[in-house]
Protein backbone atom coordinates (compact mmCIF):
# COMPACT_ATOMS: atom_id res chain seq x y z
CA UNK A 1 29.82 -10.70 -3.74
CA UNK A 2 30.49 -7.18 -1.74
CA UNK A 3 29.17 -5.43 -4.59
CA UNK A 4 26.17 -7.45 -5.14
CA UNK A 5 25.36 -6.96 -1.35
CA UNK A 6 25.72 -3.18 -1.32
CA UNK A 7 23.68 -2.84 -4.45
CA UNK A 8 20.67 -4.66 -2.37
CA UNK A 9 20.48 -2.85 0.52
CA UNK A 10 20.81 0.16 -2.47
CA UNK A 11 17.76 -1.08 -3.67
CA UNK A 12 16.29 -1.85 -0.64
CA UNK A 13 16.85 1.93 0.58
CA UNK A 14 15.58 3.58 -2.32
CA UNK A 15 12.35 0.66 -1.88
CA UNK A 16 11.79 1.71 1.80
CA UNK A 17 12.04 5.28 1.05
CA UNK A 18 9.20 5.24 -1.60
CA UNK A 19 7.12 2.64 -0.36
CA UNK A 20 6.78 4.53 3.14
CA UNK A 21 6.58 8.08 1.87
CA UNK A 22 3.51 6.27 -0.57
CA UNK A 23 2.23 3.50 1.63
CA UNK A 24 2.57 0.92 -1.38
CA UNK A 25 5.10 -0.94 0.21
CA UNK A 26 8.91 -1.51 -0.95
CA UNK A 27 7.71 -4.25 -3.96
CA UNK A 28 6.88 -1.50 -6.56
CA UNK A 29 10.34 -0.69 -6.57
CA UNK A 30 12.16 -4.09 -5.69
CA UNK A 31 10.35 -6.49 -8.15
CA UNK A 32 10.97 -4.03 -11.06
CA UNK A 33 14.36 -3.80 -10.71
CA UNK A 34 15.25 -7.36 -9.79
CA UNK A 35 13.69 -8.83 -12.92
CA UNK A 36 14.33 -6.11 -15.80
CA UNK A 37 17.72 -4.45 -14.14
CA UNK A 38 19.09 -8.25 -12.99
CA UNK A 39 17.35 -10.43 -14.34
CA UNK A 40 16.25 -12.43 -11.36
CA UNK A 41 13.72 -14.93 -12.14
CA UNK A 42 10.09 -13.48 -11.00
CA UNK A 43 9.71 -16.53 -8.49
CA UNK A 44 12.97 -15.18 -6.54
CA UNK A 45 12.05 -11.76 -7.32
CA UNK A 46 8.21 -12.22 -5.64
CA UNK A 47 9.69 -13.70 -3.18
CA UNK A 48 12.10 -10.90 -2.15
CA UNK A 49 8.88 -8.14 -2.35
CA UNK A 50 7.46 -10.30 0.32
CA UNK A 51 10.13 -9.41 2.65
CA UNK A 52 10.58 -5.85 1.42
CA UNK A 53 6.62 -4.96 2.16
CA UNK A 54 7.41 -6.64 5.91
CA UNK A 55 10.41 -4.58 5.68
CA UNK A 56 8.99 -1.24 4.81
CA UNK A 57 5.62 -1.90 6.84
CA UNK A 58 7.61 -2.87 9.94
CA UNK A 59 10.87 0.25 9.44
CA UNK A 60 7.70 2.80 8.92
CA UNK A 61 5.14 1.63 11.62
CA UNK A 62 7.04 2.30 14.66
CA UNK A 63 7.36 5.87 13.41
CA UNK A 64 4.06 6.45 12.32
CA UNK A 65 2.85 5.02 15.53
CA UNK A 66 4.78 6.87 17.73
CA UNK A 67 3.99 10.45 15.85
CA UNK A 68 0.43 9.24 15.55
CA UNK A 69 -0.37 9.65 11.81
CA UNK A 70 -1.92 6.08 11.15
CA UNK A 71 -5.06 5.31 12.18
CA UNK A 72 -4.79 1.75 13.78
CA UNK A 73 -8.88 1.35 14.08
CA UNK A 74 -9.08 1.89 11.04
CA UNK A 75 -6.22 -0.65 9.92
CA UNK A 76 -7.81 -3.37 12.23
CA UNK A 77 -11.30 -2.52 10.46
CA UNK A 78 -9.86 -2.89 7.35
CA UNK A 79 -7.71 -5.73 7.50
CA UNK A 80 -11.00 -7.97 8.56
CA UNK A 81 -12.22 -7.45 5.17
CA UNK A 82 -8.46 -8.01 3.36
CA UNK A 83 -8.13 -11.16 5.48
CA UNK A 84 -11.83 -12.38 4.30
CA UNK A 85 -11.13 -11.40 0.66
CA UNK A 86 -7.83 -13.13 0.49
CA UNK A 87 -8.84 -16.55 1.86
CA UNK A 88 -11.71 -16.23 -0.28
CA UNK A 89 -10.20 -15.47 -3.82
CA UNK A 90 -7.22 -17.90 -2.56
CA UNK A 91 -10.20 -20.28 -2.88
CA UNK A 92 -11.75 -19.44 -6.05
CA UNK A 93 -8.62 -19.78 -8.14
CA UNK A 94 -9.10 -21.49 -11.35
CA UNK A 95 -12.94 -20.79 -10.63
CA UNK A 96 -13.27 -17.04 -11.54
CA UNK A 97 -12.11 -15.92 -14.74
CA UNK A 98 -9.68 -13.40 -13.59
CA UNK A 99 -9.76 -10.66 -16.52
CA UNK A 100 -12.79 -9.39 -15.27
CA UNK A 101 -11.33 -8.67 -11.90
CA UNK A 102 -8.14 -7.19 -13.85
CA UNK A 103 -11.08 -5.04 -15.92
CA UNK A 104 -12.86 -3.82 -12.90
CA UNK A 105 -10.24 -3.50 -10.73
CA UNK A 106 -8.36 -1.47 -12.84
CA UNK A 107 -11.14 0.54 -13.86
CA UNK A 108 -11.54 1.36 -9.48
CA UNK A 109 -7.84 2.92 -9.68
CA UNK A 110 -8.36 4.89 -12.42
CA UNK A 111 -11.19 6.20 -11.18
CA UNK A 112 -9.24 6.94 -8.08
CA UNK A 113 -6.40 8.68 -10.16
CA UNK A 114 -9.05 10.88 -11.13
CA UNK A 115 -10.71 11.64 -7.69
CA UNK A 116 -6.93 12.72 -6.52
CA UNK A 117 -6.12 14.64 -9.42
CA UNK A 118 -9.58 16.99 -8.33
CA UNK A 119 -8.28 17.20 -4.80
CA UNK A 120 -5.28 18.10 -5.85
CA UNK A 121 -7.06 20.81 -8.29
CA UNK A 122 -9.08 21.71 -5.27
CA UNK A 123 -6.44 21.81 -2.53
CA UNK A 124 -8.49 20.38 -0.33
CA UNK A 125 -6.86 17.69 1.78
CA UNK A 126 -9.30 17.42 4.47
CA UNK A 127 -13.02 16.82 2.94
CA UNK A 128 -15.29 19.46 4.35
CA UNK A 129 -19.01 19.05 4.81
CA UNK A 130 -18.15 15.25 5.56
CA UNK A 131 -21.55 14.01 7.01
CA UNK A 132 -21.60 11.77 10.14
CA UNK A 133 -20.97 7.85 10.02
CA UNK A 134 -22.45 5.87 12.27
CA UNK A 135 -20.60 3.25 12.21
CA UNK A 136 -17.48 5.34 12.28
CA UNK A 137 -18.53 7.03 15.23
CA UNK A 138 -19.77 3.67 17.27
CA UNK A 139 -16.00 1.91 16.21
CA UNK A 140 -14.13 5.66 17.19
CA UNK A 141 -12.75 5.19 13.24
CA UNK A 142 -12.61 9.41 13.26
CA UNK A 143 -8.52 10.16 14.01
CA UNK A 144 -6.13 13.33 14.67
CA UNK A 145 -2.74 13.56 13.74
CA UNK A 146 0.05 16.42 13.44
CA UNK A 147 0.92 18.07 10.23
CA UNK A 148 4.69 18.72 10.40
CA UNK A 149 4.45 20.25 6.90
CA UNK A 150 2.10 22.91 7.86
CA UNK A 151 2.56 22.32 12.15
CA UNK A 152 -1.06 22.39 12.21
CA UNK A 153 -3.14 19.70 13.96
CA UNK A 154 -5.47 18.45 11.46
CA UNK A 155 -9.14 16.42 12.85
CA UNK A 156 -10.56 14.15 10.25
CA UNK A 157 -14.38 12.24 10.22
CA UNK A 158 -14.18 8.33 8.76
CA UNK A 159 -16.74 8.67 5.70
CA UNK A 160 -18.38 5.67 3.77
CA UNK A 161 -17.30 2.68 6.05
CA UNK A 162 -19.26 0.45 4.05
CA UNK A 163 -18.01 1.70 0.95
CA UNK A 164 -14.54 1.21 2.00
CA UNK A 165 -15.23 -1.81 3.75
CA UNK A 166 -16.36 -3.62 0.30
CA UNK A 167 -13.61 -2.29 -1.53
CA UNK A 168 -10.61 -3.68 0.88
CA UNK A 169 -12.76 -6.93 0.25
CA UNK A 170 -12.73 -6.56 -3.62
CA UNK A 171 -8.54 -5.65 -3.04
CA UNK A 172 -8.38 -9.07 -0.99
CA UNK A 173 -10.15 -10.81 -3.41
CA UNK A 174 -7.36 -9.60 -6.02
CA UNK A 175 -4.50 -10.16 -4.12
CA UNK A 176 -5.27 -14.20 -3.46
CA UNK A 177 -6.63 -14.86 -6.47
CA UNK A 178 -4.39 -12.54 -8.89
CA UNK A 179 -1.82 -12.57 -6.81
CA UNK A 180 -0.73 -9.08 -6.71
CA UNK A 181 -0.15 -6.62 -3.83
CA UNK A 182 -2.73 -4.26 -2.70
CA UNK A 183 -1.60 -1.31 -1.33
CA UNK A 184 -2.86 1.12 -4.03
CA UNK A 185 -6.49 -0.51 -3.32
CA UNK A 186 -5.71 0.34 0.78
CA UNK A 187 -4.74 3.71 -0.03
CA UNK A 188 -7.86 4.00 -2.45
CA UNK A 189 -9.92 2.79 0.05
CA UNK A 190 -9.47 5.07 2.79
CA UNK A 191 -8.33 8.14 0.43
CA UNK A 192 -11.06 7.91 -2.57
CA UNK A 193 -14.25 6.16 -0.46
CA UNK A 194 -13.74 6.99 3.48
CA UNK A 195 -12.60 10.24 2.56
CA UNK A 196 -9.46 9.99 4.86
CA UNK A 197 -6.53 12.44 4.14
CA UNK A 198 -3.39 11.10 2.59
CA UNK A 199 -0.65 11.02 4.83
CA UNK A 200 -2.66 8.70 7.33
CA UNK A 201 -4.02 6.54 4.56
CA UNK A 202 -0.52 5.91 3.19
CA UNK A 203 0.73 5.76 7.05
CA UNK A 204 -2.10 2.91 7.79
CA UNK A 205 -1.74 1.41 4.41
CA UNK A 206 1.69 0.31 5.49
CA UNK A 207 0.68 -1.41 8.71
CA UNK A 208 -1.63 -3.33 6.62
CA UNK A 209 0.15 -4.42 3.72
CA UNK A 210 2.78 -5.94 6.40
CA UNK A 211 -0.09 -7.91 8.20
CA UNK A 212 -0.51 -9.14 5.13
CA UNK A 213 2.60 -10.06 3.18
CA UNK A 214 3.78 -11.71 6.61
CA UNK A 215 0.87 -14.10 6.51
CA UNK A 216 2.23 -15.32 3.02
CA UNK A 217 5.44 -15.20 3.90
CA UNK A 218 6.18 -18.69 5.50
CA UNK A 219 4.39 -20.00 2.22
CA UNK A 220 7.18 -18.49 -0.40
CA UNK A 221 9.68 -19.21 2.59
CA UNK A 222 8.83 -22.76 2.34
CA UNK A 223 8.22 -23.27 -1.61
CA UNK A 224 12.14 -21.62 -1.12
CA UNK A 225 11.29 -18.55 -2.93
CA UNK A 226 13.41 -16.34 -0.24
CA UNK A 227 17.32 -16.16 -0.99
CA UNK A 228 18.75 -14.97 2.21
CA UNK A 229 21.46 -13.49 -0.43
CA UNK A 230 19.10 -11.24 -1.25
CA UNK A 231 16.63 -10.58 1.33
CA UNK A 232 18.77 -10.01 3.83
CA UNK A 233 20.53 -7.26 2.70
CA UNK A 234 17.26 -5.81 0.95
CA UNK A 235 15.70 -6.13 4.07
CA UNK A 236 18.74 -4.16 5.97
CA UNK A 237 18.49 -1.49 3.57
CA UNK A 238 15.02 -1.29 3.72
CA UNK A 239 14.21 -0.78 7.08
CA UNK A 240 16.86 2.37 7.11
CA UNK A 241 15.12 3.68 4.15
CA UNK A 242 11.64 2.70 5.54
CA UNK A 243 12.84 4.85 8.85
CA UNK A 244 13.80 7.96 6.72
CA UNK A 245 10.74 7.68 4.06
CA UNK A 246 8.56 8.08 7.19
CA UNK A 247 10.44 11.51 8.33
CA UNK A 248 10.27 12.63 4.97
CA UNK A 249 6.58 11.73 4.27
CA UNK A 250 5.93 13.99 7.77
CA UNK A 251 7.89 16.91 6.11
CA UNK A 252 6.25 16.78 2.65
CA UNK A 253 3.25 18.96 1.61
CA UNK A 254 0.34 16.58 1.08
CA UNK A 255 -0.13 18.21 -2.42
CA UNK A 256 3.38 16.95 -3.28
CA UNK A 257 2.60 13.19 -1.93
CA UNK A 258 -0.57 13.34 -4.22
CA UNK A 259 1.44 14.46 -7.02
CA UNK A 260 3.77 10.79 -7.23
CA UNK A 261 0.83 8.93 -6.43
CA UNK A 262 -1.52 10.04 -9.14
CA UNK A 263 1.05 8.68 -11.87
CA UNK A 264 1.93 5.55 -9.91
CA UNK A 265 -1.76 4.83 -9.34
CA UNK A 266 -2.62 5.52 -12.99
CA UNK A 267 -0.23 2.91 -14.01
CA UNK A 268 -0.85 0.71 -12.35
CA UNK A 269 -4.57 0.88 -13.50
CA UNK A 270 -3.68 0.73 -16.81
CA UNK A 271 -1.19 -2.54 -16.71
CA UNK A 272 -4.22 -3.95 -15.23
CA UNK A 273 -6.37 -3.47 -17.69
CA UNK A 274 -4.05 -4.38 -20.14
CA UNK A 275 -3.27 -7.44 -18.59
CA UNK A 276 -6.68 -8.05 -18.43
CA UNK A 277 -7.09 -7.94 -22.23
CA UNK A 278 -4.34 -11.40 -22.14
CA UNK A 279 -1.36 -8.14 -22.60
């Protein structure tokens, strides 16, 4: 039982660590490794990603707030459209065919793996020549933050609102009616179409994707899909490695950050795709 305790909150450290430092929340590492390493059932195992995103979003947000990397306009903006989408595709289940949505939304982060993989060839973290949104400027999206990798304080202009906007939509739409996460579609969002730099689209990614999971929460809570055996000490190790992802994340180059999430983002396109050809 001791053992089985400390290897959760192992999991959940390692899960808070990458899902801060990537803003994809903890569940990319904790529902992998609860079903193939453990062989949890995938109910239990869903269940327990739930509380790791909460976990990571709410370990990591404190820091990011204080050190002002996230952009919490921006989040609010945003989560409007992830709220709307959600409900909506919540709705349309059994409706909508959803291979199509696997299809094109797959296709979106592979496109995205792309457009990183030229910044990174560029080395360009901040776009230049970004041209004036209005509706950016009217809602104050535009945001600051301090670089500790380069101790440089780098401005940013909120590009494509619309753009961005629709796609957050699209990721809600996903998430309620495929029933997978969406933090690579926040980060896409803000990175790919608003033209935000990384570490405060990962940083606001992981304010969102807790807003999120914790409205679905007190469903799997209540369909008793949560096992306190395992959440809680997830969630304990989670929030310290949530905490020390975010101090890392500050201290990385951006160029490094890019380089994990290209291949994570990549996958993930591709099991979508393949999923949506019945794989």
């Amino acid at each position: 039982m001791g053992l089985n305790i400390l290897l959760m909150m192992g999991v959940g450290l390692a899960a808070g660590i990458v899902g801060a430092i990537l803003g994809l929340g903890g569940g990319i590492v904790v529902t992998p490794v609860l079903t193939l390493a453990m062989g949890l059932d995938i109910k239990y195992a869903i269940g327990a990603s739930i509380i790791a995103v909460i976990a990571t979003s709410s370990g990591s947000t404190i820091a990011y707030l204080h050190d002002d990397v996230l952009n919490l306009r921006v989040a609010m903006f945003l989560e409007i459209a992830t709220t709307i989408g959600g409900i909506s595709g919540a709705l349309l289940t059994g409706i909508l065919n959803p291979k199509y949505l696997y299809y094109l939304f797959g296709a979106l982060l592979l496109f995205s793996g792309w457009n990183m993989f030229r910044k990174l060839r560029r080395g360009d973290e901040v776009e230049q020549n970004v041209q004036d949104d209005t509706i950016a400027t009217k809602l104050k999206l535009n945001g600051t933050y301090f670089d500790k990798a380069t101790f440089k304080q780098i401005d940013y202009q909120v590009a494509n609102v619309p753009q961005g906007f629709v796609v957050m939509l699209g990721a809600g739409l996903a998430s309620g009616l495929l029933g997978i996460g969406s933090g690579a579609f926040k980060v896409t969002a803000m990175d790919t179409f608003m033209k935000m730099p990384l570490k405060p689209s990962s940083a606001t990614s992981n304010l969102m994707m807790g807003v999120t999971a914790a409205a679905s929460a007190t469903v799997y809570f209540f369909n008793g899909a949560i096992l306190p055996n395992i959440a809680v000490p997830l969630a304990l190790g989670i929030l310290v490695g949530a905490v020390l992802g975010t101090r890392i994340m500050q201290v990385l180059p951006s160029r490094v950050i890019r380089m994990l999430f290209i291949p994570v983002i990549l996958l993930i396109g591709l099991q979508m795709i393949y999923k949506g050809f019945g794989g």
